[in-house]
Protein backbone atom coordinates (compact mmCIF):
# COMPACT_ATOMS: atom_id res chain seq x y z
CA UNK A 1 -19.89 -16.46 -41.97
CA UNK A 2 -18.77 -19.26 -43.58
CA UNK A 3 -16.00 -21.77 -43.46
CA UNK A 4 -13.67 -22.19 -40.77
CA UNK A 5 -16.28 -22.77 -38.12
CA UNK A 6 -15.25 -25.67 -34.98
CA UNK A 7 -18.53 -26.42 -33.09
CA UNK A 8 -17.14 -27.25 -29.61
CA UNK A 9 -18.55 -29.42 -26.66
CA UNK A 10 -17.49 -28.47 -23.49
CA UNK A 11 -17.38 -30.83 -20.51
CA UNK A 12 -15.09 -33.57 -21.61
CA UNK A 13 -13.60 -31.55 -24.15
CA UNK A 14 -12.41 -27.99 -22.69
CA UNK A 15 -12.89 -29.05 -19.29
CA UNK A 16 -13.10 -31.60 -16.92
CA UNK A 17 -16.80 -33.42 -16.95
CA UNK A 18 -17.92 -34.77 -13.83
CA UNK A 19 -20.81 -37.30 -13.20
CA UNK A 20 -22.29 -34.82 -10.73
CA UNK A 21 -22.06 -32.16 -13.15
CA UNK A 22 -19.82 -28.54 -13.49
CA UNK A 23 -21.95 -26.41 -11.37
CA UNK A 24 -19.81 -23.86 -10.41
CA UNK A 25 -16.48 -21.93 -11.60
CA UNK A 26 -14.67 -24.21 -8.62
CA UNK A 27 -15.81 -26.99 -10.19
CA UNK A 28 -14.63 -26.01 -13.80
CA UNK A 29 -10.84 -27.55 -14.83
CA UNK A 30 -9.38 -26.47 -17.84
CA UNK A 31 -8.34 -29.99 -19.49
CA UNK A 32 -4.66 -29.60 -20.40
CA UNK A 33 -3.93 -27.94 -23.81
CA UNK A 34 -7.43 -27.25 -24.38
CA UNK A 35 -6.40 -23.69 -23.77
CA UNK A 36 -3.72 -24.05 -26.71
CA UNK A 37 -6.11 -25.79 -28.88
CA UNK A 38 -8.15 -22.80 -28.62
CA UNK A 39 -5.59 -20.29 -29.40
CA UNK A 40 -3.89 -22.30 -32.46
CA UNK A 41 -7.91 -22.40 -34.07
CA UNK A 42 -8.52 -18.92 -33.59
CA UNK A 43 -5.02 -17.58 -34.68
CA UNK A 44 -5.45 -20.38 -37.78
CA UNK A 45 -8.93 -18.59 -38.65
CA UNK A 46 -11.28 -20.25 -37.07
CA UNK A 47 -14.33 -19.32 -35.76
CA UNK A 48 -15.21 -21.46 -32.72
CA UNK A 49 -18.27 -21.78 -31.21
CA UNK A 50 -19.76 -23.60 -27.92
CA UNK A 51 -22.67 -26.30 -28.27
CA UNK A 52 -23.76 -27.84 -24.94
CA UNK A 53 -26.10 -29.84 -22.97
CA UNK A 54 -26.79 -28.49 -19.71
CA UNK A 55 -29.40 -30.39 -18.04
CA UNK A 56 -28.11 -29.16 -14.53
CA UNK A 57 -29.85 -25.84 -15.05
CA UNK A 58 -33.37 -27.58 -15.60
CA UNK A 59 -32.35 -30.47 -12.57
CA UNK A 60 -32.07 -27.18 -10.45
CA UNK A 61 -28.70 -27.34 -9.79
CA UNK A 62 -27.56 -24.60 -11.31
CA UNK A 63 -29.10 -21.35 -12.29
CA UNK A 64 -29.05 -20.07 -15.52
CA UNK A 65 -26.94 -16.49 -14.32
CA UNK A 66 -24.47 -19.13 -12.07
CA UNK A 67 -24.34 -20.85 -15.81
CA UNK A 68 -23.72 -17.53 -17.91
CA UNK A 69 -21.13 -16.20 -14.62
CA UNK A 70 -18.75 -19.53 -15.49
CA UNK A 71 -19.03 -19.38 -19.27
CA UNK A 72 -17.72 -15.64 -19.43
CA UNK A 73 -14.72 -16.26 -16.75
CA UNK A 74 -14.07 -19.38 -19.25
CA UNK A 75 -14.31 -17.00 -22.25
CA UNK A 76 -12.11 -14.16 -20.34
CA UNK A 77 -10.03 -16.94 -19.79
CA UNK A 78 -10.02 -18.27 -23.17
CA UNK A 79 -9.32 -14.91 -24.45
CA UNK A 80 -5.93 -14.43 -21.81
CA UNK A 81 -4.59 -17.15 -23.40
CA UNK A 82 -4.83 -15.73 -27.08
CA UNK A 83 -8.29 -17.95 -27.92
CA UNK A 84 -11.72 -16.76 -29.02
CA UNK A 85 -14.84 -18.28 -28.46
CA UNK A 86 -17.34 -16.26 -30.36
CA UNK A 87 -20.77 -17.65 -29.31
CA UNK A 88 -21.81 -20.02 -26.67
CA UNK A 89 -25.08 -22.58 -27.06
CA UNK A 90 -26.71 -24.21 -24.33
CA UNK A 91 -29.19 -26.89 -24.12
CA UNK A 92 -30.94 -26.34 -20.16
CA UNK A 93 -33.17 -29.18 -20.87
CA UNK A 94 -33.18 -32.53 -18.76
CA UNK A 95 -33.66 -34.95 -21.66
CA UNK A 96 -36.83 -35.86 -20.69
CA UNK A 97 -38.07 -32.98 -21.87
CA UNK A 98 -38.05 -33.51 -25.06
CA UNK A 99 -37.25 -30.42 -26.60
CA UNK A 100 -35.32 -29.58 -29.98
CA UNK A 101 -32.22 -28.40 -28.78
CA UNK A 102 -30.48 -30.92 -26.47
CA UNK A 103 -27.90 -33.41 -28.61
CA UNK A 104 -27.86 -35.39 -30.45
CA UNK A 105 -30.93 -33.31 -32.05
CA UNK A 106 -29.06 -30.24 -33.98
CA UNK A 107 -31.20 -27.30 -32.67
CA UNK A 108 -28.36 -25.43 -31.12
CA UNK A 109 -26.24 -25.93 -34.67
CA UNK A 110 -29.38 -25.16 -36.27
CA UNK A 111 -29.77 -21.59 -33.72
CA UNK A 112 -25.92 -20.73 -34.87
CA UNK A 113 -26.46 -21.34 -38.59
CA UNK A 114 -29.25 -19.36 -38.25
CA UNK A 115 -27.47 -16.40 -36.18
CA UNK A 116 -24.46 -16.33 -38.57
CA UNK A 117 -24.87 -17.72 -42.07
CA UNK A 118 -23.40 -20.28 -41.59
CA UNK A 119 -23.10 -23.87 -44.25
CA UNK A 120 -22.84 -26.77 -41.66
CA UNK A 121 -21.63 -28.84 -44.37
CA UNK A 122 -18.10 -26.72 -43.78
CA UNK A 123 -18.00 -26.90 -39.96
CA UNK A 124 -16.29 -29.36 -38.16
CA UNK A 125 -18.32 -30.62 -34.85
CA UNK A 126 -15.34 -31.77 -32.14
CA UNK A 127 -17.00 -33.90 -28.66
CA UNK A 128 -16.45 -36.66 -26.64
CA UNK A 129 -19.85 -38.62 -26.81
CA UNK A 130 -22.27 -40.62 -29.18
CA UNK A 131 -24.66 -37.23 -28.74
CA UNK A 132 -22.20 -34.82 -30.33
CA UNK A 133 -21.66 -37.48 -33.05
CA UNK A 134 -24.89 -37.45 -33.87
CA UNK A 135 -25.75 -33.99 -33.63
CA UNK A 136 -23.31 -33.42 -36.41
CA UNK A 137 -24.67 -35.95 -38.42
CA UNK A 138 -28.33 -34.74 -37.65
CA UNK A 139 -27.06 -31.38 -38.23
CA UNK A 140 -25.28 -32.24 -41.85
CA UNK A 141 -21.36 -30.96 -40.57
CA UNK A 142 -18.87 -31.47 -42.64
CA UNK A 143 -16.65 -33.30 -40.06
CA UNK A 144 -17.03 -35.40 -36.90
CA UNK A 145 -14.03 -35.17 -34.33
CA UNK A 146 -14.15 -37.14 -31.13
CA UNK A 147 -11.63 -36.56 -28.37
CA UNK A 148 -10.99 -39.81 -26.12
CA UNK A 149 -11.11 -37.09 -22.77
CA UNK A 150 -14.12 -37.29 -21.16
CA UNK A 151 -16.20 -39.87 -22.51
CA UNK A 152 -14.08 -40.28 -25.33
CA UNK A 153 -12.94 -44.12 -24.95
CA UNK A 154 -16.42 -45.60 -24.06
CA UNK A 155 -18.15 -43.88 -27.26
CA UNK A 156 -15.39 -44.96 -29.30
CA UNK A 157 -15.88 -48.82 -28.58
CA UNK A 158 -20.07 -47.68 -28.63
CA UNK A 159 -19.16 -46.33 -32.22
CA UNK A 160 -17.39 -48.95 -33.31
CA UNK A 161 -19.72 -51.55 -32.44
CA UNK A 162 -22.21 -49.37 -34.47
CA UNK A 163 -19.90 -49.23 -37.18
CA UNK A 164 -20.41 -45.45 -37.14
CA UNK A 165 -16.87 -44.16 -36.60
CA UNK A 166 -16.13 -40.42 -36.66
CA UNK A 167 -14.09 -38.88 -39.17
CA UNK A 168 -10.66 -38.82 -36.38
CA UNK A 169 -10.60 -39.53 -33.48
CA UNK A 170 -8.01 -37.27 -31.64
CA UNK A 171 -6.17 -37.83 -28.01
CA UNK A 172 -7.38 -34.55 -27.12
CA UNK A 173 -8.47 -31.13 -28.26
CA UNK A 174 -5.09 -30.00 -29.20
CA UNK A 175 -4.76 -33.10 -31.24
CA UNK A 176 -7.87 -32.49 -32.57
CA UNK A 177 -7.04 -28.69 -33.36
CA UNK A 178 -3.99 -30.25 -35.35
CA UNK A 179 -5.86 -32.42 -37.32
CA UNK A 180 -8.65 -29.82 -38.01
CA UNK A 181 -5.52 -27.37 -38.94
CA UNK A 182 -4.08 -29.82 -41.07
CA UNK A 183 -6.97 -31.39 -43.14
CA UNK A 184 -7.36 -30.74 -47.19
C-alpha cells in the first residue's frame, strides 16, 4: 500500500480525551465531525489507520479485551457512518517502561509500514500533542497535522516556543480531513 495513508490519534482527535483516561465504551464521545472526517478520507481514498498510546491497559485500568471491545464498536461505528478504519495500533505501555512503541518513538508507524508496504514519507500523521508530532518526525511522514481538540492549543504554544510548528494546524479533524483532501 502506498500513498493515501492518514495515521490517526485517537483521544483528542476522534474522541473526547479525558485526564482519567477512556476506559470504557461509556466513557468514549465521538468529537463532533470526527465521524465526517472519517467518511470524506475514506470515500477520497484514503487509507486510515489508528496509532495510540494506551497506558491505561498497563496502569490496570483497563484490560486489553475491554480495550479491543471499544475499538471495534468505534470501528462498527465508524463504518455506519460511511468511514473505514483499516488497522488499529496501540501502545499498552506506561511510559516508564520504556519500550519502542509508545509516541513520540515511531514503533507503531514502524509495525504498520511493516504490515502493509507502506512509504511513511507519503503518509500524513494527524494528533493533538507534542508526542504525535514527534512520532511523525521520528517516523519520517510526509506531513504533520495537529488538531487544537484535545490537547491541541497547549502543544501549539509548546511548538511554537520550540519553533517546531507542524505542517497545519487544523480546528478539528474535519478541518484537518479538508486540508489533507486538498493539499498538492
Amino acid at each position: 500500500m502506498s500513498g493515501r495513508v492518514v495515521f490517526l490519534d485517537r483521544d483528542g482527535v476522534i474522541n473526547r480525551d479525558s485526564p482519567e483516561y477512556i476506559k470504557s465504551w461509556k466513557e468514549f464521545t465521538f468529537l463532533p465531525g470526527s465521524l465526517t472526517a472519517i467518511r470524506n478520507l475514506t470515500r477520497a481514498g484514503y487509507r486510515l489507520i489508528l496509532i495510540t498510546n494506551q497506558s491505561a491497559v498497563n496502569r490496570g485500568m483497563i484490560s486489553p479485551d475491554e480495550l479491543r471491545d471499544m475499538h471495534a464498536r468505534m470501528t462498527a461505528a465508524v463504518r455506519g457512518r460511511g468511514g473505514d478504519i483499516i488497522d488499529i495500533f496501540f501502545c499498552p505501555h506506561r511510559p516508564d517502561e520504556g519500550c519502542d512503541c509508545r509516541k513520540p518513538k515511531p514503533g507503531m508507524i514502524r509495525d504498520a509500514q511493516a504490515k502493509y508496504g507502506l512509504d511513511p514519507a507519503e503518509a500524513v500523521m494527524v494528533g493533538d500533542s507534542a508526542k504525535d508530532m514527534r512520532c511523525a518526525e521520528n517516523a519520517g511522514c510526509g506531513g504533520r497535522v495537529l488538531v487544537l481538540t484535545g490537547n491541541g492549543v497547549a502543544t501549539r504554544e509548546r511548538l511554537a516556543r520550540e519553533n517546531r510548528p507542524p505542517d497545519f494546524t487544523a480546528e478539528n479533524l474535519l478541518h484537518a480531513a479538508e486540508w489533507i483532501m486538498n493539499r498538492p
